[in-house]
PDB file of N, CA and C in Angstrom:
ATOM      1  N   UNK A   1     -78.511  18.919 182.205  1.00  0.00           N
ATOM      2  CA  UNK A   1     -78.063  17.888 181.291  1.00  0.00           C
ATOM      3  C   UNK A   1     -76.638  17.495 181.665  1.00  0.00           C
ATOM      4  N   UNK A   2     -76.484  16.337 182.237  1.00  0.00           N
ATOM      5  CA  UNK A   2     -75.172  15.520 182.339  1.00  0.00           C
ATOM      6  C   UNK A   2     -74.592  14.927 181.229  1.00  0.00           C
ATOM      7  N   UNK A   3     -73.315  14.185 181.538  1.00  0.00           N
ATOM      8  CA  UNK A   3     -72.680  14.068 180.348  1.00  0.00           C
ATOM      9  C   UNK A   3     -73.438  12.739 179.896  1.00  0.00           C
ATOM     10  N   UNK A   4     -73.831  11.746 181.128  1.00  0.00           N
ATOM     11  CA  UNK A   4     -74.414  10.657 180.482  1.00  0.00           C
ATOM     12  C   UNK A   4     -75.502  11.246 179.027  1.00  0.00           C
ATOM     13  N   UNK A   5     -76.293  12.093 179.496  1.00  0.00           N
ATOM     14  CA  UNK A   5     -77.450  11.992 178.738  1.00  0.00           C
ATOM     15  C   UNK A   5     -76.489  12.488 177.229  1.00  0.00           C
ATOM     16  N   UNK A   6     -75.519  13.924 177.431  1.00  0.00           N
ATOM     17  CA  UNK A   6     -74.871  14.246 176.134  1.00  0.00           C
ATOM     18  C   UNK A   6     -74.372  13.082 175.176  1.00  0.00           C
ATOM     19  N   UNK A   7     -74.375  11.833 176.033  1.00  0.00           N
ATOM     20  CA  UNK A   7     -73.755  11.013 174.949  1.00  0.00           C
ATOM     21  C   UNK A   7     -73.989   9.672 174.967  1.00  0.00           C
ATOM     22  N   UNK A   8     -75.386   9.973 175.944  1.00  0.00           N
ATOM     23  CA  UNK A   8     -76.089   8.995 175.414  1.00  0.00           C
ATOM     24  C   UNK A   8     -75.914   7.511 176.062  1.00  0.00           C
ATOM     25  N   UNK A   9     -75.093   7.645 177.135  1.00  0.00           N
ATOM     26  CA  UNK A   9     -74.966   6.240 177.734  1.00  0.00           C
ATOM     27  C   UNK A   9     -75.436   5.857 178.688  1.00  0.00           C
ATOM     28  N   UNK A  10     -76.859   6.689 179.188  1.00  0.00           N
ATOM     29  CA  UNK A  10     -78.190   6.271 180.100  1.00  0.00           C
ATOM     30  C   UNK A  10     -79.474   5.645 178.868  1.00  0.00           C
ATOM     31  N   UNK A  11     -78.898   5.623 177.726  1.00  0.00           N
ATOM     32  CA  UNK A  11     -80.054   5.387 176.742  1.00  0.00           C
ATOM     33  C   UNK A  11     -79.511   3.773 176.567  1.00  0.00           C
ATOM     34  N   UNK A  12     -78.399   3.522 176.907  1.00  0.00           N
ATOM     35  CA  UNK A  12     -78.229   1.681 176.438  1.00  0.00           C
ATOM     36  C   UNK A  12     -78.247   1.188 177.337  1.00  0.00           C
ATOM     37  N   UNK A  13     -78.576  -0.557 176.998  1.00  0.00           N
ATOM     38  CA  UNK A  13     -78.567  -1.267 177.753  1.00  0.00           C
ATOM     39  C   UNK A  13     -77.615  -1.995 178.548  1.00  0.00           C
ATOM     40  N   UNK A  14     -77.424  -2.664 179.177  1.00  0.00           N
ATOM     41  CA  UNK A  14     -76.486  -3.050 180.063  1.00  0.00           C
ATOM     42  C   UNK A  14     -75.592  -4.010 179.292  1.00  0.00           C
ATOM     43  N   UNK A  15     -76.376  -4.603 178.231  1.00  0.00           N
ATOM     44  CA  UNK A  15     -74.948  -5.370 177.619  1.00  0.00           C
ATOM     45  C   UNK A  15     -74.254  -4.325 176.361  1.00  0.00           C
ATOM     46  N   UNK A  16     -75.224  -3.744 175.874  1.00  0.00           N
ATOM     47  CA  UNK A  16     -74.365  -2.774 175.192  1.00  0.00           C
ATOM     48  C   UNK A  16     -73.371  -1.747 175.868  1.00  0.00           C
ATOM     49  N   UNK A  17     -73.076  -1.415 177.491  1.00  0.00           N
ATOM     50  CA  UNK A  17     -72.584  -1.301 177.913  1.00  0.00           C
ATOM     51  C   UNK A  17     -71.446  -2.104 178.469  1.00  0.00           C
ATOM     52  N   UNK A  18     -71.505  -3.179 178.572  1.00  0.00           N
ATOM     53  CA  UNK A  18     -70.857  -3.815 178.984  1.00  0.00           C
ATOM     54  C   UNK A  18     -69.932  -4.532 177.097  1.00  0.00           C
ATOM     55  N   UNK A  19     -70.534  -4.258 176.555  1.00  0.00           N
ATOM     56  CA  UNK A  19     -69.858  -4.728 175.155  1.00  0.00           C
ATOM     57  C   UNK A  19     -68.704  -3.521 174.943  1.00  0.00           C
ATOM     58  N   UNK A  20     -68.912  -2.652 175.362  1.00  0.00           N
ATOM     59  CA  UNK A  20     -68.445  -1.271 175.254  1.00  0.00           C
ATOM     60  C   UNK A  20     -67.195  -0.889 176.541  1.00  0.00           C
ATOM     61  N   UNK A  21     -67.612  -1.812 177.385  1.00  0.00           N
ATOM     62  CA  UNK A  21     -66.448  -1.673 178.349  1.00  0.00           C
ATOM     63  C   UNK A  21     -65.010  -2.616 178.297  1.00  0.00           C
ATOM     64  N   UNK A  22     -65.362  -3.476 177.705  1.00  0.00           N
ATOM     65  CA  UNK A  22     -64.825  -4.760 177.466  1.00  0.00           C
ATOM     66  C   UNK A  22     -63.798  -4.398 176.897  1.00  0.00           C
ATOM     67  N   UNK A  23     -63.496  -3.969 175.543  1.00  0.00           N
ATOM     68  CA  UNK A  23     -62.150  -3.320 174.760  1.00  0.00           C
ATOM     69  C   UNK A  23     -61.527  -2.106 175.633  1.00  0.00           C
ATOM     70  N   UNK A  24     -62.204  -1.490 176.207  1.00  0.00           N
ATOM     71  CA  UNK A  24     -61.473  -0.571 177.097  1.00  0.00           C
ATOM     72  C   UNK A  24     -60.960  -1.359 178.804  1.00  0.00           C
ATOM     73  N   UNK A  25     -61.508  -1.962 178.840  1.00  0.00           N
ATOM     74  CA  UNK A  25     -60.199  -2.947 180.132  1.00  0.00           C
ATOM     75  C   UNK A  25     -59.449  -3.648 179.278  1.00  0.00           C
ATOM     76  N   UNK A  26     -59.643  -4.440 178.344  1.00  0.00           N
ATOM     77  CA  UNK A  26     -58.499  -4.994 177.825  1.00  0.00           C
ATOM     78  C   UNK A  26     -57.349  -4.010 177.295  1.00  0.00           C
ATOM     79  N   UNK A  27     -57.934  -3.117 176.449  1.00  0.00           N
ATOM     80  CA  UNK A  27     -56.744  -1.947 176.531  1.00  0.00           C
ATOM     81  C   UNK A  27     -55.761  -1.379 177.693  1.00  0.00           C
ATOM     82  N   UNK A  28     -56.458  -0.872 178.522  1.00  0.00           N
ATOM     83  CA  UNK A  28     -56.129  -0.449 180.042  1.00  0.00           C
ATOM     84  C   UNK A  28     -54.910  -2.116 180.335  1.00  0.00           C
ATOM     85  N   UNK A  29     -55.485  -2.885 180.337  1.00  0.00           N
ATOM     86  CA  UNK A  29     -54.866  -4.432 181.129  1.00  0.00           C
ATOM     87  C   UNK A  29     -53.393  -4.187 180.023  1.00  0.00           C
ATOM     88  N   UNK A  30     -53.661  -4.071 178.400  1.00  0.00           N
ATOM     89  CA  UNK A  30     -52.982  -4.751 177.958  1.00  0.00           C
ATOM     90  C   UNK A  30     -51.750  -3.578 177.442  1.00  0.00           C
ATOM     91  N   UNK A  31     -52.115  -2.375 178.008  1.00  0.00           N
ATOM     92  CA  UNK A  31     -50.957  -1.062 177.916  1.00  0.00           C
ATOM     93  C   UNK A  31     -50.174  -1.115 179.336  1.00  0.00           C
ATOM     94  N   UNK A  32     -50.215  -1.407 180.409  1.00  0.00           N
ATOM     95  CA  UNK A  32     -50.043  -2.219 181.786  1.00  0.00           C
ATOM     96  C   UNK A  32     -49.023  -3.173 181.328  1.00  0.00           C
ATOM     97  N   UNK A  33     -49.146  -4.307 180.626  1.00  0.00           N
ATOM     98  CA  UNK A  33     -48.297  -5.527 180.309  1.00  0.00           C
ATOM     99  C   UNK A  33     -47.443  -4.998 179.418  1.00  0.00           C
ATOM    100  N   UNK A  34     -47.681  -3.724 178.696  1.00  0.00           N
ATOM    101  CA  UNK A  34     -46.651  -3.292 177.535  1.00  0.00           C
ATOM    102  C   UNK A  34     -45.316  -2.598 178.553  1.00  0.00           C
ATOM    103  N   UNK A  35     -45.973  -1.508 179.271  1.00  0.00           N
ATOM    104  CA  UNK A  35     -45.168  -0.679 179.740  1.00  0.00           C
ATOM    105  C   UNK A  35     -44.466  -1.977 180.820  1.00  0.00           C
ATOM    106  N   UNK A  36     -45.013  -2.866 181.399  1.00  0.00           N
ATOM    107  CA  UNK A  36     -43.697  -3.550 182.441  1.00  0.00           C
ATOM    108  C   UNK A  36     -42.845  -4.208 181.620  1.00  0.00           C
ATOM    109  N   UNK A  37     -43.023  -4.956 180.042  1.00  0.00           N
ATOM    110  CA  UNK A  37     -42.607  -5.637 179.371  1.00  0.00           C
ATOM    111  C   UNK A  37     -41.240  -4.550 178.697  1.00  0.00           C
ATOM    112  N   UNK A  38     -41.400  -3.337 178.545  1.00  0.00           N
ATOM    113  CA  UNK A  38     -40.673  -2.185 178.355  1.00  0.00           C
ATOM    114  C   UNK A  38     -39.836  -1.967 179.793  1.00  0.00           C
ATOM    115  N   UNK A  39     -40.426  -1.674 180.707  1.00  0.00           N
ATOM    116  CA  UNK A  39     -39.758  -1.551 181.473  1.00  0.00           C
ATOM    117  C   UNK A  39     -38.612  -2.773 181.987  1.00  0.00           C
ATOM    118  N   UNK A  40     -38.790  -3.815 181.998  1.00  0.00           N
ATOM    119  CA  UNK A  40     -37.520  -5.093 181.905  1.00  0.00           C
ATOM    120  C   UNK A  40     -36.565  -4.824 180.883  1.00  0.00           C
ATOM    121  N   UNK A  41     -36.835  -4.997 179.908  1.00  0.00           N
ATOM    122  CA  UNK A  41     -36.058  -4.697 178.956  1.00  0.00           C
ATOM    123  C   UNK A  41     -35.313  -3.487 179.219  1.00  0.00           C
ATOM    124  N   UNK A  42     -35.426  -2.207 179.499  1.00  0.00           N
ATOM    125  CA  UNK A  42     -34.596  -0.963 179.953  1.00  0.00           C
ATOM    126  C   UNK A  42     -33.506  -1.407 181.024  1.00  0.00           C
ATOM    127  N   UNK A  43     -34.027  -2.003 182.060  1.00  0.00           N
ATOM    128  CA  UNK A  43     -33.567  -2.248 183.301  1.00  0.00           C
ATOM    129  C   UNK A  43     -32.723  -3.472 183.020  1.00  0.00           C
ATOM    130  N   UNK A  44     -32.727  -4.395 182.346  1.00  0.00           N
ATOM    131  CA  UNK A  44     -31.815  -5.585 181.955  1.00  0.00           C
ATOM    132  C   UNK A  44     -30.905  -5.116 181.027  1.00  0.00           C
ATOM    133  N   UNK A  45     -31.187  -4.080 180.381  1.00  0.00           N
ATOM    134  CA  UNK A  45     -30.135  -3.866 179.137  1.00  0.00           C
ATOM    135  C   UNK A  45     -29.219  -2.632 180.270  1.00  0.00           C
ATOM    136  N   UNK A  46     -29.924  -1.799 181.427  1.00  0.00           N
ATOM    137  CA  UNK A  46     -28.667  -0.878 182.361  1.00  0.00           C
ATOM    138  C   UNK A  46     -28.067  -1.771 183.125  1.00  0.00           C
ATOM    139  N   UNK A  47     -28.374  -2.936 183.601  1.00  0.00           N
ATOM    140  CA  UNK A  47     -28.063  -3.431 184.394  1.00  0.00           C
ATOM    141  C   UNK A  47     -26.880  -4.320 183.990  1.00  0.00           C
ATOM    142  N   UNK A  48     -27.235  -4.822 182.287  1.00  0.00           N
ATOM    143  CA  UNK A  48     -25.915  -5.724 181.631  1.00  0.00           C
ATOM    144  C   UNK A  48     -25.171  -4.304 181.212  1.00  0.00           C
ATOM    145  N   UNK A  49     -25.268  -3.445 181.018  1.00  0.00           N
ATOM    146  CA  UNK A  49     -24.191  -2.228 181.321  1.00  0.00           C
ATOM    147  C   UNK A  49     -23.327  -2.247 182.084  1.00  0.00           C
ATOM    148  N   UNK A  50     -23.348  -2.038 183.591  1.00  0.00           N
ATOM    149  CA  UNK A  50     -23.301  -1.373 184.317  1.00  0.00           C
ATOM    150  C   UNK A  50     -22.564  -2.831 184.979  1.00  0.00           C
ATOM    151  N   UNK A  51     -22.606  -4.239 184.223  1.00  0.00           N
ATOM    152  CA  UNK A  51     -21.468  -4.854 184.705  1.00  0.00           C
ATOM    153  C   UNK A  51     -20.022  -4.405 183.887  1.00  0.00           C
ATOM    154  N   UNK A  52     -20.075  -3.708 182.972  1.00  0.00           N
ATOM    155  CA  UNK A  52     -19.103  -3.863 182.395  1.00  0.00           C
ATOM    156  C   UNK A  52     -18.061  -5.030 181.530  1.00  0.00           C
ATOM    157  N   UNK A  53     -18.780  -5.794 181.237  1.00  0.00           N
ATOM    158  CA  UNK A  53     -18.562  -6.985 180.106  1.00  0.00           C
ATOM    159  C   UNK A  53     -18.022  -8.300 181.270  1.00  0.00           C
ATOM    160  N   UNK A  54     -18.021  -7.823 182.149  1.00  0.00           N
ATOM    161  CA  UNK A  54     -17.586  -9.002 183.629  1.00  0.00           C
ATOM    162  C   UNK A  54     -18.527  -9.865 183.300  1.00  0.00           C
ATOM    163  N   UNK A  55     -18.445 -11.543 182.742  1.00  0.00           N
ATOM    164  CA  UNK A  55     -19.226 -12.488 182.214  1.00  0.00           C
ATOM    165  C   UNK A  55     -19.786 -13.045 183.533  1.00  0.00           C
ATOM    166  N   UNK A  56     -19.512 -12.886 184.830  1.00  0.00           N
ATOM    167  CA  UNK A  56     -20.062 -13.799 185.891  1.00  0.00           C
ATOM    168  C   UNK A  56     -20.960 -12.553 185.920  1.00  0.00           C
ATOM    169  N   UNK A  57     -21.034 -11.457 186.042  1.00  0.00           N
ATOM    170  CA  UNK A  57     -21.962 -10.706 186.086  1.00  0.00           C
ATOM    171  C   UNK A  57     -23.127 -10.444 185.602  1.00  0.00           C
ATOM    172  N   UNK A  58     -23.022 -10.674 184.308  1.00  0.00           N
ATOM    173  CA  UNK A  58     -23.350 -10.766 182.894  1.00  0.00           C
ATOM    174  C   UNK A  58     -24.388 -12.187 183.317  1.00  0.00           C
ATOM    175  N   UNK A  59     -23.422 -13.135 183.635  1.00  0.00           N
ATOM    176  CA  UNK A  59     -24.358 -14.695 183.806  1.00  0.00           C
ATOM    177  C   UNK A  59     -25.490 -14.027 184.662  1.00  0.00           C
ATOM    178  N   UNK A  60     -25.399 -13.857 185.611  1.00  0.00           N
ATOM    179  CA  UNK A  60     -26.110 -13.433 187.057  1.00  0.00           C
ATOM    180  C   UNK A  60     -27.169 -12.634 186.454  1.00  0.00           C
ATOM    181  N   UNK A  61     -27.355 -11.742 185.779  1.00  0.00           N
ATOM    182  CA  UNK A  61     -28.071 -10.880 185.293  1.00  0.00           C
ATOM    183  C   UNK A  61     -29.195 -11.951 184.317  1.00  0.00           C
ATOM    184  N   UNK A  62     -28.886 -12.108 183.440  1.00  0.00           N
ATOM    185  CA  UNK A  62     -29.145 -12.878 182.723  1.00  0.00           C
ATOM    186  C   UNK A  62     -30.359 -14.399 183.196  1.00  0.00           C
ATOM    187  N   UNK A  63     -30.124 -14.578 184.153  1.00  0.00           N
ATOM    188  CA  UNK A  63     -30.138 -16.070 185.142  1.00  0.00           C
ATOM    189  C   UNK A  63     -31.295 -15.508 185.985  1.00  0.00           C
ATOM    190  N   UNK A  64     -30.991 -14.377 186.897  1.00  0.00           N
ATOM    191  CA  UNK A  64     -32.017 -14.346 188.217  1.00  0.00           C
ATOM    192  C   UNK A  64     -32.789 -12.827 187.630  1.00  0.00           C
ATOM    193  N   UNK A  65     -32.612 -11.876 186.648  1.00  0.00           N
ATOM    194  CA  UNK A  65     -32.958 -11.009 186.231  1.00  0.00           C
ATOM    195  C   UNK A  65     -34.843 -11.212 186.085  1.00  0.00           C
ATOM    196  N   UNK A  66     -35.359 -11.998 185.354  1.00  0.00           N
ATOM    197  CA  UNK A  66     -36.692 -12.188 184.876  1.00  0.00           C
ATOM    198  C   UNK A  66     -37.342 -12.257 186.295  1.00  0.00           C
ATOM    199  N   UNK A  67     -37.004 -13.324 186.927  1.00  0.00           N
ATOM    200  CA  UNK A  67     -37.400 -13.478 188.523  1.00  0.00           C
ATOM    201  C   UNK A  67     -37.674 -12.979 189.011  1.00  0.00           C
ATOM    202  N   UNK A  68     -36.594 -12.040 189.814  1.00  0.00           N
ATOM    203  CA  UNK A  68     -36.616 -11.195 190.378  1.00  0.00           C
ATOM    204  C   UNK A  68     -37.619  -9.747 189.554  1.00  0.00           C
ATOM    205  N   UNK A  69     -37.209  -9.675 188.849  1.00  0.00           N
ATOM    206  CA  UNK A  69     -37.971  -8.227 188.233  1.00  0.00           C
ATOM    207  C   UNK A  69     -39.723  -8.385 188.645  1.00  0.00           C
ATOM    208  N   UNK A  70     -39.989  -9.577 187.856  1.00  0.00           N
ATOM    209  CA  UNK A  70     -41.345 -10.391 188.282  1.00  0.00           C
ATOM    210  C   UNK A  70     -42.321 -10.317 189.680  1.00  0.00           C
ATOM    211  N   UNK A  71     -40.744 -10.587 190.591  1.00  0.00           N
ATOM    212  CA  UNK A  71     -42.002 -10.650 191.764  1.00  0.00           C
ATOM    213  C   UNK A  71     -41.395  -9.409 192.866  1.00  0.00           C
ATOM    214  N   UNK A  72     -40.912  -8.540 191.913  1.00  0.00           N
ATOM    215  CA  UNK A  72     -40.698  -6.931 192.776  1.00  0.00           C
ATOM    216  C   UNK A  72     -41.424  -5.861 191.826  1.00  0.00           C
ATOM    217  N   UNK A  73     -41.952  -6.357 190.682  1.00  0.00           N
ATOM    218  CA  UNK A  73     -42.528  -5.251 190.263  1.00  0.00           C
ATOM    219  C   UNK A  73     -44.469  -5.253 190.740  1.00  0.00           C
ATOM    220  N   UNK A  74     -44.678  -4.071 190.738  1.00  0.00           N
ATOM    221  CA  UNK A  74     -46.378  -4.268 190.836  1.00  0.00           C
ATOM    222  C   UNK A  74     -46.932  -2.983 189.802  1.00  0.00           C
ATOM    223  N   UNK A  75     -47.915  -3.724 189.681  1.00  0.00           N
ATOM    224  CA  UNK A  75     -49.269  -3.281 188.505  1.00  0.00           C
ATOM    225  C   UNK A  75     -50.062  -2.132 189.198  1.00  0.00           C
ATOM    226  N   UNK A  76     -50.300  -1.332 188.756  1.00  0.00           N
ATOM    227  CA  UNK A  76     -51.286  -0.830 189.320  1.00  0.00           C
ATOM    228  C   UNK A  76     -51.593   0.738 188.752  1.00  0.00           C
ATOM    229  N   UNK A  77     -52.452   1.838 188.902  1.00  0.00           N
ATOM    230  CA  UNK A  77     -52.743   3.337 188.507  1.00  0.00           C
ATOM    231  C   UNK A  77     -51.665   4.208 189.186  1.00  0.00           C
ATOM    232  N   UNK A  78     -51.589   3.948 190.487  1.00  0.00           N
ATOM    233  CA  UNK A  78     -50.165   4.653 191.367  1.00  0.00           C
ATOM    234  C   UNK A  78     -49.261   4.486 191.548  1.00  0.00           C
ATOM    235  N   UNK A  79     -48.913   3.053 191.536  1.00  0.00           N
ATOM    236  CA  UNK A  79     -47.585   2.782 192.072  1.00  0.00           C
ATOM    237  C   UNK A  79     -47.119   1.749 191.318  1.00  0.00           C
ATOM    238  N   UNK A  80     -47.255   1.816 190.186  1.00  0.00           N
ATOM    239  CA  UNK A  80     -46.612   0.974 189.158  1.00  0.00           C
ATOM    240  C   UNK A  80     -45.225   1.127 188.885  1.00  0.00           C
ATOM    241  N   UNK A  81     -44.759   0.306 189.478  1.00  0.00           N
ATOM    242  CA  UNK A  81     -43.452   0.057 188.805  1.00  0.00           C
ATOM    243  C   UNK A  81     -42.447  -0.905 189.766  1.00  0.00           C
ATOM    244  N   UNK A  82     -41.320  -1.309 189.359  1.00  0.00           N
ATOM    245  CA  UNK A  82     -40.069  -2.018 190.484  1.00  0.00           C
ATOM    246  C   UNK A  82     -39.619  -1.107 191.362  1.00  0.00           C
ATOM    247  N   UNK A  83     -39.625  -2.040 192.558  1.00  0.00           N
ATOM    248  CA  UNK A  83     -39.215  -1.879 193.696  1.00  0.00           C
ATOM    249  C   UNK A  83     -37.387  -1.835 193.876  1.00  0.00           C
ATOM    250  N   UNK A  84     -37.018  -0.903 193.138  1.00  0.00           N
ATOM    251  CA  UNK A  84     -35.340  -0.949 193.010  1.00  0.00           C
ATOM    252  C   UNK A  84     -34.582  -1.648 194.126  1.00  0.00           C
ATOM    253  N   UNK A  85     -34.607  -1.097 195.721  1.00  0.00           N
ATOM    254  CA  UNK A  85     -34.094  -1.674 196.084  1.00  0.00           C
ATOM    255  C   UNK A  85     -34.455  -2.909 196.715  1.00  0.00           C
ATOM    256  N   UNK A  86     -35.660  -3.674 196.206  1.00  0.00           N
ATOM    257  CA  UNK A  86     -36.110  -5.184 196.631  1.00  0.00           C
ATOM    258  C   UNK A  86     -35.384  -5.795 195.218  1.00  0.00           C
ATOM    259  N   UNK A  87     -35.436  -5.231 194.308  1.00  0.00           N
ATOM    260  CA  UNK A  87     -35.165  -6.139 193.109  1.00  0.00           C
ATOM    261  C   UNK A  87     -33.404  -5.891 193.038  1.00  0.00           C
ATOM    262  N   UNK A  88     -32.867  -5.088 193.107  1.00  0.00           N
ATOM    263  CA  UNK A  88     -31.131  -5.509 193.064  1.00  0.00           C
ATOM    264  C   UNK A  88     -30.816  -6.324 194.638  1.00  0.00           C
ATOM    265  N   UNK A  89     -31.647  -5.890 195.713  1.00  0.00           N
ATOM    266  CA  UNK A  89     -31.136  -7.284 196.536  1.00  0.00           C
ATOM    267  C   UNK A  89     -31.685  -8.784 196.341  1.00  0.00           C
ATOM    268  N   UNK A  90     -32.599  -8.690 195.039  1.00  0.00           N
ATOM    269  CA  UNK A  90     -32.956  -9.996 195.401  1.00  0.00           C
ATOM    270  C   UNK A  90     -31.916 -10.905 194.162  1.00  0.00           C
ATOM    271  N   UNK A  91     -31.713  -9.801 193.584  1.00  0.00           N
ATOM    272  CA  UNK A  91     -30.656 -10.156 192.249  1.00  0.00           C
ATOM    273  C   UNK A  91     -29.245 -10.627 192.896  1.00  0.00           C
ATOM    274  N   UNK A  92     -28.841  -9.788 193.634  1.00  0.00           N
ATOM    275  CA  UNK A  92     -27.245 -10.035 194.520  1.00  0.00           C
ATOM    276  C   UNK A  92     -28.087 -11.384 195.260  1.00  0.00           C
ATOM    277  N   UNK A  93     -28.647 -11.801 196.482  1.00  0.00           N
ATOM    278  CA  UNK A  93     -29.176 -12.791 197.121  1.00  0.00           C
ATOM    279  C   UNK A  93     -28.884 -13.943 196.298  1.00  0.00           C
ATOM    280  N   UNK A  94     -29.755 -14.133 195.004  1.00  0.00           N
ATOM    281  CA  UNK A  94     -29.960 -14.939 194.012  1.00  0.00           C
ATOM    282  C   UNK A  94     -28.085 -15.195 193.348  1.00  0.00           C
ATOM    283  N   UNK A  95     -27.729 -14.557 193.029  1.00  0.00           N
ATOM    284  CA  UNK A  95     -26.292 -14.598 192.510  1.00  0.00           C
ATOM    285  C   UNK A  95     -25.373 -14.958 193.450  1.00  0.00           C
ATOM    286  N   UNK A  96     -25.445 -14.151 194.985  1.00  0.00           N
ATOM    287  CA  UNK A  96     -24.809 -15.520 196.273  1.00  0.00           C
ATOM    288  C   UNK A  96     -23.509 -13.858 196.271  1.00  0.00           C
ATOM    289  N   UNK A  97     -23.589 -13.285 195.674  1.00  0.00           N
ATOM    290  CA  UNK A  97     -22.805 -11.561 195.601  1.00  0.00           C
ATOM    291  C   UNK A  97     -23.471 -10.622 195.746  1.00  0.00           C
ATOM    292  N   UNK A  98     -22.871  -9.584 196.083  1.00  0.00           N
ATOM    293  CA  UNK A  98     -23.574  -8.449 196.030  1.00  0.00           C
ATOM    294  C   UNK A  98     -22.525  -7.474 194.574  1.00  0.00           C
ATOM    295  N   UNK A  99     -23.346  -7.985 193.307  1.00  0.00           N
ATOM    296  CA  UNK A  99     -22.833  -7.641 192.123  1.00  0.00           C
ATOM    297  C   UNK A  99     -23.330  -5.944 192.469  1.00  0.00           C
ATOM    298  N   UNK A 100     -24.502  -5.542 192.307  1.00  0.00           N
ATOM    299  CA  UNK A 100     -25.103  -4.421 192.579  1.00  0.00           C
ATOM    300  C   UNK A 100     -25.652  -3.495 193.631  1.00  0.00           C
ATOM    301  N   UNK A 101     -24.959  -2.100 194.203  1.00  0.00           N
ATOM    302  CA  UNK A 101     -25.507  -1.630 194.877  1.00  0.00           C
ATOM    303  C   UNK A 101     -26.888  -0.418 195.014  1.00  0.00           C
ATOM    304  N   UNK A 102     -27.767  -0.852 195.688  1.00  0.00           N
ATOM    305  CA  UNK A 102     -29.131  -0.099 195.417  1.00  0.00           C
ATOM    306  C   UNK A 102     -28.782   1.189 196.334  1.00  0.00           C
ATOM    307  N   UNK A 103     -28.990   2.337 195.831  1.00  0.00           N
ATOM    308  CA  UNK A 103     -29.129   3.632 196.476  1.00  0.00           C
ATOM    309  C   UNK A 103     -30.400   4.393 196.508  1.00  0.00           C
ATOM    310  N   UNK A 104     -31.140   4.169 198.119  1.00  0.00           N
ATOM    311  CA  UNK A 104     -32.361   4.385 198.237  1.00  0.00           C
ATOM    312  C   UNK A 104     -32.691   5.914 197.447  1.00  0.00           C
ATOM    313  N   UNK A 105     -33.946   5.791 197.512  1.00  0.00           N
ATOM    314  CA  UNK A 105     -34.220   7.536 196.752  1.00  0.00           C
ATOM    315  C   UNK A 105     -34.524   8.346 198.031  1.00  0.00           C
ATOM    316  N   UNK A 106     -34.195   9.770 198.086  1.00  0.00           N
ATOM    317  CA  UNK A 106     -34.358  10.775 198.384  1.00  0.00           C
ATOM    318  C   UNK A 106     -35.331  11.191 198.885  1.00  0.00           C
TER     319      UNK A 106
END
């Protein structure tokens, strides 16, 4: 006895399966969009830190921050998350300075 049979999900049909899968990818999809939507917010609020109230800095952040975060972060089960040092060079690039320095990891 497998687990299908313990619980019964070789006994339904394919749309009751599929009715049944449906809230669980949207969950999965829509805890994915929470945690990157969390994760910007962390990273924009260290990053307007870490200028130290310097308003051109502050602008810069503010301005190329969403962007950049956007198309350096990726989705996924393994490797979810920003690409630190693609996203503070694309932030300095974008700002025309190098406001921030990225220190590769270890």
């Amino acid at each position: 006895m497998g687990i299908d049979d313990a619980l019964g999900w070789n006994k339904l049909s394919w749309t009751k399966k599929i009715l049944i899968a449906i809230p669980l990818v949207g969950a999965f999809a829509g805890w994915q969009y929470y945690t990157k939507g969390k994760e910007q917010k962390e990273t924009r609020a260290e990053m307007i830190s870490m200028c130290g109230g310097e308003a051109k800095c502050v602008a810069a952040v503010e301005k190329y921050e969403e962007q950049c975060f956007n198309d350096h972060y990726h989705m996924g089960r393994r490797s979810q998350g920003v690409k630190m040092d693609e996203f503070v060079s694309c932030v300095n690039q974008q700002a025309g300075e190098e406001l921030f320095v990225a220190v590769p990891k270890e």
